[in-house]
Protein backbone atom coordinates (compact mmCIF):
# COMPACT_ATOMS: atom_id res chain seq x y z
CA UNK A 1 -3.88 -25.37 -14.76
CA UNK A 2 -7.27 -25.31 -12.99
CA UNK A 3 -7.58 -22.96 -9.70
CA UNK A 4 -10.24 -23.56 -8.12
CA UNK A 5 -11.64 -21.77 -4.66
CA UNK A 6 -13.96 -24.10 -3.28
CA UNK A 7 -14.25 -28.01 -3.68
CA UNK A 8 -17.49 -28.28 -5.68
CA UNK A 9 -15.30 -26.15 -8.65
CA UNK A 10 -13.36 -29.42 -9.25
CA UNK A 11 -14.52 -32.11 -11.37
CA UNK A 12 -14.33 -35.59 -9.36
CA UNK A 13 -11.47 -37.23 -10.96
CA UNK A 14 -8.93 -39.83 -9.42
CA UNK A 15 -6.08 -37.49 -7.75
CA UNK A 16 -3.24 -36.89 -6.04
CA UNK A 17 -3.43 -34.62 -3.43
CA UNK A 18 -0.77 -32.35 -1.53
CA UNK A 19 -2.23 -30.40 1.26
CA UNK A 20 -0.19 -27.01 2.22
CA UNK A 21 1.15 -23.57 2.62
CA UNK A 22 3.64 -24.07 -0.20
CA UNK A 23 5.18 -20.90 0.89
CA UNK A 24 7.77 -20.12 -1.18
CA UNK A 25 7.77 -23.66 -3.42
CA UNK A 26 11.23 -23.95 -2.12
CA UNK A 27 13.53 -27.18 -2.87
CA UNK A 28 11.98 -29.16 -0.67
CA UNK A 29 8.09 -28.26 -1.39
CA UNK A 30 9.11 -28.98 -5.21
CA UNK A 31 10.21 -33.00 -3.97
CA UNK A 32 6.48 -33.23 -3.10
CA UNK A 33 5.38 -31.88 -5.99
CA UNK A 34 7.37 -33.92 -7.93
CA UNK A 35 6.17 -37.26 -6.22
CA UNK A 36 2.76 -36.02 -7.14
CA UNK A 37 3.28 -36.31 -11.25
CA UNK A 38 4.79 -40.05 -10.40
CA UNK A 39 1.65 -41.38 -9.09
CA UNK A 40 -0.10 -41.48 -12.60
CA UNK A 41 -3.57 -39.56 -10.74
CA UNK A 42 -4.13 -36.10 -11.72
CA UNK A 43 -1.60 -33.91 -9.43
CA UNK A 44 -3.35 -31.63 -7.59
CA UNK A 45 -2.55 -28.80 -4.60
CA UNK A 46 -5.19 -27.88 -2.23
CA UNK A 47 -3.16 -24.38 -0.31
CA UNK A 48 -4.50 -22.10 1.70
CA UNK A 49 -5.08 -18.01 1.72
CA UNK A 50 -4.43 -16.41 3.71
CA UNK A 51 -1.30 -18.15 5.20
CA UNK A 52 -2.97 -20.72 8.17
CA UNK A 53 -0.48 -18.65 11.12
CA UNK A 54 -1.14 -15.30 9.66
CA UNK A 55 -4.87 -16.28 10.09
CA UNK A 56 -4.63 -17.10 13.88
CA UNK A 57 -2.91 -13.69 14.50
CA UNK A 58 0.74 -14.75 14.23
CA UNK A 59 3.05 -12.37 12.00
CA UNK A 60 4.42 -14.40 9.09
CA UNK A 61 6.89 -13.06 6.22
CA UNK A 62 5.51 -14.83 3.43
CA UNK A 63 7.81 -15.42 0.74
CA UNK A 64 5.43 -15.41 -2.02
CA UNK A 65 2.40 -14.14 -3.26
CA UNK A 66 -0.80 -15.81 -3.89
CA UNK A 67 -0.36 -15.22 -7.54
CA UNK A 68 3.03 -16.35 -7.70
CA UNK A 69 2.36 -19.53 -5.68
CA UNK A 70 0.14 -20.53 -8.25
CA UNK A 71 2.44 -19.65 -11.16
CA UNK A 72 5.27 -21.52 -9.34
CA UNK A 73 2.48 -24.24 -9.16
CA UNK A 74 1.85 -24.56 -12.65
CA UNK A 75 5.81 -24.51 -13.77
CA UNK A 76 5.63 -27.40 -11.54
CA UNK A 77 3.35 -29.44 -13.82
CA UNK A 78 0.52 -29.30 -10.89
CA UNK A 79 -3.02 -29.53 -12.99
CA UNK A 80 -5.41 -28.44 -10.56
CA UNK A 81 -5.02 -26.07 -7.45
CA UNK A 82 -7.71 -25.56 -5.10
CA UNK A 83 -7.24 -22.50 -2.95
CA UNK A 84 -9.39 -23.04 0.41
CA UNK A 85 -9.95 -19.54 2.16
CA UNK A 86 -8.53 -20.55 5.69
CA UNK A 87 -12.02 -19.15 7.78
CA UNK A 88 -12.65 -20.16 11.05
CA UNK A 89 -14.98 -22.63 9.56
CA UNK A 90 -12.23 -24.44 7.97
CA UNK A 91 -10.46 -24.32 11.09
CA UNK A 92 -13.59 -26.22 13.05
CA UNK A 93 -13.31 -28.88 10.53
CA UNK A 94 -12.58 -32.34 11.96
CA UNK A 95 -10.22 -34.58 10.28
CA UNK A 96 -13.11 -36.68 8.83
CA UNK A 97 -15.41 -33.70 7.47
CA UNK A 98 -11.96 -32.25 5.67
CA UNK A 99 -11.09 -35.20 4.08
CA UNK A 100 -14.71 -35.48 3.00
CA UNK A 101 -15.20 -32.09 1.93
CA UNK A 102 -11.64 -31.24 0.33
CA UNK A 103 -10.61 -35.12 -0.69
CA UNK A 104 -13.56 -37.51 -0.73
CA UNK A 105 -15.57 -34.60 -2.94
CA UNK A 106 -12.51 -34.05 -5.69
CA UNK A 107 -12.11 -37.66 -6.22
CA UNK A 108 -8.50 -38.17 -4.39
CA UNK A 109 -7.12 -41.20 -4.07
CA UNK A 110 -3.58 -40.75 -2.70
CA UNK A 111 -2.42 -38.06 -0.32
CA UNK A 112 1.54 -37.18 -1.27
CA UNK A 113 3.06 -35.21 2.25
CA UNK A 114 6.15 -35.14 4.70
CA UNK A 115 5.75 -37.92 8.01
CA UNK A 116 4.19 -35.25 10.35
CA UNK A 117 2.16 -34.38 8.39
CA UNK A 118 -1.15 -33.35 10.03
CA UNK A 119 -4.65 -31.86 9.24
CA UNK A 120 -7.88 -30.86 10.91
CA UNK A 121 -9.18 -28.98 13.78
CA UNK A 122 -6.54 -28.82 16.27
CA UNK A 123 -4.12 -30.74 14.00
CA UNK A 124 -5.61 -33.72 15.01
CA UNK A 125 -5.53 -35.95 11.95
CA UNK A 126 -2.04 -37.28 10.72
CA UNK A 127 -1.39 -39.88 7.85
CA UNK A 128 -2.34 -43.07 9.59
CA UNK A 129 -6.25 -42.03 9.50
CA UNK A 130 -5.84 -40.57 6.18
CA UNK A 131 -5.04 -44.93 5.22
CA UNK A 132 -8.01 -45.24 7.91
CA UNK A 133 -10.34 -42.83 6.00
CA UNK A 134 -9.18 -45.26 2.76
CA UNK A 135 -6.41 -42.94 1.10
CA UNK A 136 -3.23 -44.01 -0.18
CA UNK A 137 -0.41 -42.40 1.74
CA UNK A 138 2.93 -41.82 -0.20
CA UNK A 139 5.85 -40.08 2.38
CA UNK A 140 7.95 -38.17 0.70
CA UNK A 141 11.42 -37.94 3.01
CA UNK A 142 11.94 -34.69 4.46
CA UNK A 143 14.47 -32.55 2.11
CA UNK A 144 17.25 -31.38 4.03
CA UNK A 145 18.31 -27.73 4.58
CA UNK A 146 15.57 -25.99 3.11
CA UNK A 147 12.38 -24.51 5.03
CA UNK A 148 10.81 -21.04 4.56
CA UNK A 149 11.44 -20.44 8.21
CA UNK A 150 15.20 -20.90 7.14
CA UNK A 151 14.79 -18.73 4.19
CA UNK A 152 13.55 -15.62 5.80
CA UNK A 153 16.41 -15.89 8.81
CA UNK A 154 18.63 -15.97 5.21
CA UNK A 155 16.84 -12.72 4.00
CA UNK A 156 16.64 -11.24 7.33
CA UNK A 157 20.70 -10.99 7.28
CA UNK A 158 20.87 -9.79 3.11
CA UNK A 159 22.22 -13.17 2.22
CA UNK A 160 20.22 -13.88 -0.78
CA UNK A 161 22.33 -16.40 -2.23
CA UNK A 162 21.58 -18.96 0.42
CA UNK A 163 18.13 -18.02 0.14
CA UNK A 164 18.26 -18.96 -3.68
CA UNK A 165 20.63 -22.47 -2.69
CA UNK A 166 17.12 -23.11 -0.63
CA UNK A 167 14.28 -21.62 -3.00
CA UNK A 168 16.50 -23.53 -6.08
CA UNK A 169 15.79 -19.97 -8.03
CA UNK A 170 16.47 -16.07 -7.00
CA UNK A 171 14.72 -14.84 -4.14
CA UNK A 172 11.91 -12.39 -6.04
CA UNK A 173 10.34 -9.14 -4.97
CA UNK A 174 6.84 -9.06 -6.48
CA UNK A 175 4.79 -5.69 -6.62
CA UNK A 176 3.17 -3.32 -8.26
CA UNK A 177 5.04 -0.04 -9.34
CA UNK A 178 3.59 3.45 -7.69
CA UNK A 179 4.20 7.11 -8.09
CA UNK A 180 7.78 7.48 -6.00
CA UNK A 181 9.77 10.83 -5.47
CA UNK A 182 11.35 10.84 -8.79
CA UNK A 183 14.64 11.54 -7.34
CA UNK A 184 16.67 8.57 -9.25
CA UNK A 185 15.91 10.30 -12.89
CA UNK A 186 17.03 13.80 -11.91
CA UNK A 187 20.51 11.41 -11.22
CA UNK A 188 20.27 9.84 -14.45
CA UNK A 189 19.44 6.46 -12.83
CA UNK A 190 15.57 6.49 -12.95
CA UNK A 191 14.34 3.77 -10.79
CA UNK A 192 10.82 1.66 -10.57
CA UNK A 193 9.10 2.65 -6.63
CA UNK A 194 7.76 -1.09 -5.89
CA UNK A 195 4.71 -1.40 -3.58
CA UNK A 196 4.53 -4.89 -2.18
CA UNK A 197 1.80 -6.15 0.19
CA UNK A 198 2.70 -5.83 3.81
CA UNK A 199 3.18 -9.58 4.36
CA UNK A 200 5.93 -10.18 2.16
CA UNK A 201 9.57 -11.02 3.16
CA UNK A 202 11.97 -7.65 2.29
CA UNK A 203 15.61 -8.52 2.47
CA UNK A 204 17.95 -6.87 4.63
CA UNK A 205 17.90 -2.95 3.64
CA UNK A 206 20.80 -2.38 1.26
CA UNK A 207 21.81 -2.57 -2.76
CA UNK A 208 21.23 -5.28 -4.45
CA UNK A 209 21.98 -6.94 -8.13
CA UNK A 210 19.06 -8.20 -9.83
CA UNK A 211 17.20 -8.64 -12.35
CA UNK A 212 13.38 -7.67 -13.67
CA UNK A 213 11.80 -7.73 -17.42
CA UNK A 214 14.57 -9.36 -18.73
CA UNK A 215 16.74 -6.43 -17.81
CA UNK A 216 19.91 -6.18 -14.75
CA UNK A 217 18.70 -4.04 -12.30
CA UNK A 218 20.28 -2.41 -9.42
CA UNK A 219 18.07 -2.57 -6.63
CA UNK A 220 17.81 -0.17 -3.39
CA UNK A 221 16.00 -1.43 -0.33
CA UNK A 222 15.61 1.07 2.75
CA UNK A 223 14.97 4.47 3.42
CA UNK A 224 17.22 6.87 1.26
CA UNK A 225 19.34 7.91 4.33
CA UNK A 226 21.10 10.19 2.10
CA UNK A 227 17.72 12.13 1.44
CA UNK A 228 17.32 11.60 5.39
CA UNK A 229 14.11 9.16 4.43
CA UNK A 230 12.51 7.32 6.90
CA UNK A 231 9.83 5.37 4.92
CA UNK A 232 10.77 1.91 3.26
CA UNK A 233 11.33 2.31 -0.35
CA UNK A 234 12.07 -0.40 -2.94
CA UNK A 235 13.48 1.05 -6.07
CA UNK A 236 14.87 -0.87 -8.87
CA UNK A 237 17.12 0.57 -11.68
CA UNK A 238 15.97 -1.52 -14.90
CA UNK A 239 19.33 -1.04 -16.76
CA UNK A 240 18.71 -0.19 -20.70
CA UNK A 241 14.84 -0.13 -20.07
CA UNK A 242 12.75 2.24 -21.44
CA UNK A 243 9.03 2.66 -20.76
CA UNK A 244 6.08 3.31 -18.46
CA UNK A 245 5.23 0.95 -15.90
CA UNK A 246 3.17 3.24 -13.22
CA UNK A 247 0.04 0.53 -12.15
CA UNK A 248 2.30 -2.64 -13.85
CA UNK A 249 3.06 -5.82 -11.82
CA UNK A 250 6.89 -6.13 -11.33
CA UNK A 251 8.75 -9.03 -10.45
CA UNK A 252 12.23 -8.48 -9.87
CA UNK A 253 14.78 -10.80 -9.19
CA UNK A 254 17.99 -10.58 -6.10
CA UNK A 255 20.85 -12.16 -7.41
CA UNK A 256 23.49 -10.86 -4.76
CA UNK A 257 23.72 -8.07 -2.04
CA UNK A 258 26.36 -5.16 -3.33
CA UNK A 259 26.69 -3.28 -0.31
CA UNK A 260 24.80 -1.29 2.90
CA UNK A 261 22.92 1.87 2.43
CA UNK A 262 24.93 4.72 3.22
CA UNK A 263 25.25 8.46 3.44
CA UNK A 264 27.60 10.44 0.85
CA UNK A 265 29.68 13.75 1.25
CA UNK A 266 28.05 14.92 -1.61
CA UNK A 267 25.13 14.35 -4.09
CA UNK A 268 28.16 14.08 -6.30
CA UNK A 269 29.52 11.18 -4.31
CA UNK A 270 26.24 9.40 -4.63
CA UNK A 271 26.29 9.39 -8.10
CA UNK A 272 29.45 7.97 -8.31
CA UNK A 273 28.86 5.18 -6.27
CA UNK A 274 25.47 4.57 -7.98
CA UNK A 275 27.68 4.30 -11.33
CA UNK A 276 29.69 1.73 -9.59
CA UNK A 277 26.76 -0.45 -8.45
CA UNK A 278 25.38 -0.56 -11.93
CA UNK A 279 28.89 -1.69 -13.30
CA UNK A 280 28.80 -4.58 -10.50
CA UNK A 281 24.95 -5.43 -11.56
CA UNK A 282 26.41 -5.45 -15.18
CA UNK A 283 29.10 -8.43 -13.56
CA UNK A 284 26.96 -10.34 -11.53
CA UNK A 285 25.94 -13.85 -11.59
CA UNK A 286 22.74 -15.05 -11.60
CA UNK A 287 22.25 -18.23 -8.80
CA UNK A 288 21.86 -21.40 -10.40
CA UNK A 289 18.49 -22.70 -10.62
CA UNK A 290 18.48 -26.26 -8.66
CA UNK A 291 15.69 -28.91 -8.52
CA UNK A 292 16.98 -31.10 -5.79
């Protein structure tokens, strides 16, 4: 796949064009994607970084990073991404200059998007000029229960199983791993510290079931209120792993929330229940993967 940053990095070829956050590249993202490769042009993604609301000063938990929006991009059989840095220059752009500078320019022929659709300074331009401008316009319906808005209300509450019915794949925690407190070897359960950038979604604090590297994991989300912590910590337990992975990227799977965070009697106590969270990782199922 071909990323590209700015239009004149794309060869001019005849293409089909879907214009978006892609946040996530939930269920219903994935039905445009898919109407892309049926148009026989050369399917192609021009997204934005960073996020168009986080831009304008709104707070937005993005589901995704940048780098995993593009992977998710290429599983999709897109060929060519162009990433356009959302500047306030972008933002100026009328309808007409966008669609000659990010459309006209790459050779695009056909414009693949959702009925309200809309583009341009203002969100002034909608798919009626797009035909105007001398694109063809395919609408794909909208796909029902599944929006990124949705998705983090689902991870707000822990419930990462309807966040995977929506995504069509686990919800995923991507970082990189840092220098933690140690603690979880001392215990015998030596856990991963996972640094994520400040504007991804976190689920719910709690334990969670997972999965990373090919390996279950039990994952803690929260503070350590046990250790009376007051810091957010992300710590998964890669069960049977072995290895270094200070500085590595980590992408870790949440399969199902086990339980809330909690205080024990004893350090004992905590152990125990730690044992008892791996056996349920050991038992749990991973969410179905689902295309539509």
């Amino acid at each position: 796949m071909i990323v590209a940053n700015s239009p004149g990095e794309l060869q001019a070829l005849p293409r089909a064009v879907a214009i978006g956050s892609f946040d996530g590249v939930h269920r219903g993202h994935r039905v445009v994607l898919d109407t892309l490769k049926t148009t026989g042009l050369v399917p192609t993604v021009v997204t934005f970084d960073p996020h168009p609301r986080i831009a304008l000063g709104n707070k937005v938990e993005l589901l995704t990073t940048l780098e995993r929006r593009l992977e998710l991009f290429e599983a999709e059989g897109v060929e060519a991404v162009l990433v356009a840095a959302f500047t306030p220059e972008l933002q100026a752009l009328t309808p007409q200059a966008f669609a000659d500078e990010f459309l006209h320019a790459t050779g695009a022929e056909t414009v693949v998007a959702g009925s309200d659709f809309r583009f341009g300074v203002r969100r002034s331009g909608d798919l009626q000029l797009l035909e105007c401008l001398g694109f063809e316009v395919v609408i794909v319906p909208e796909f029902p229960g599944a929006s990124s808005t949705a998705i983090r209300a689902a991870l707000a509450g822990g419930d990462v199983i309807a966040a995977a019915a929506m995504l069509g794949r686990p919800f995923e925690l991507d970082g990189v791993v840092v220098a933690g407190d140690q603690r979880g070897g001392t215990l015998g359960y030596p856990t991963a510290n996972l640094r994520l950038e400040p504007d991804l979604a976190v689920p719910a604090y709690g334990i969670y079931a997972g999965a990373g590297l090919g390996h279950r994991a039990a994952i803690s989300i929260g503070t350590n209120p046990h250790y009376g912590g007051t810091e957010r910590r992300i710590e998964p337990y890669l069960l049977d792993f072995e290895g270094d992975l200070y500085g590595e990227r980590l992408v870790v799977e949440l399969w199902e929330r086990l339980r809330d965070e909690a205080v024990f009697e004893s350090e004992a106590a905590l152990v125990a229940q730690i044992a008892r969270d791996v056996d349920a990782t050991k038992s749990a199922r991973r969410p179905p993967t689902s295309r539509n």
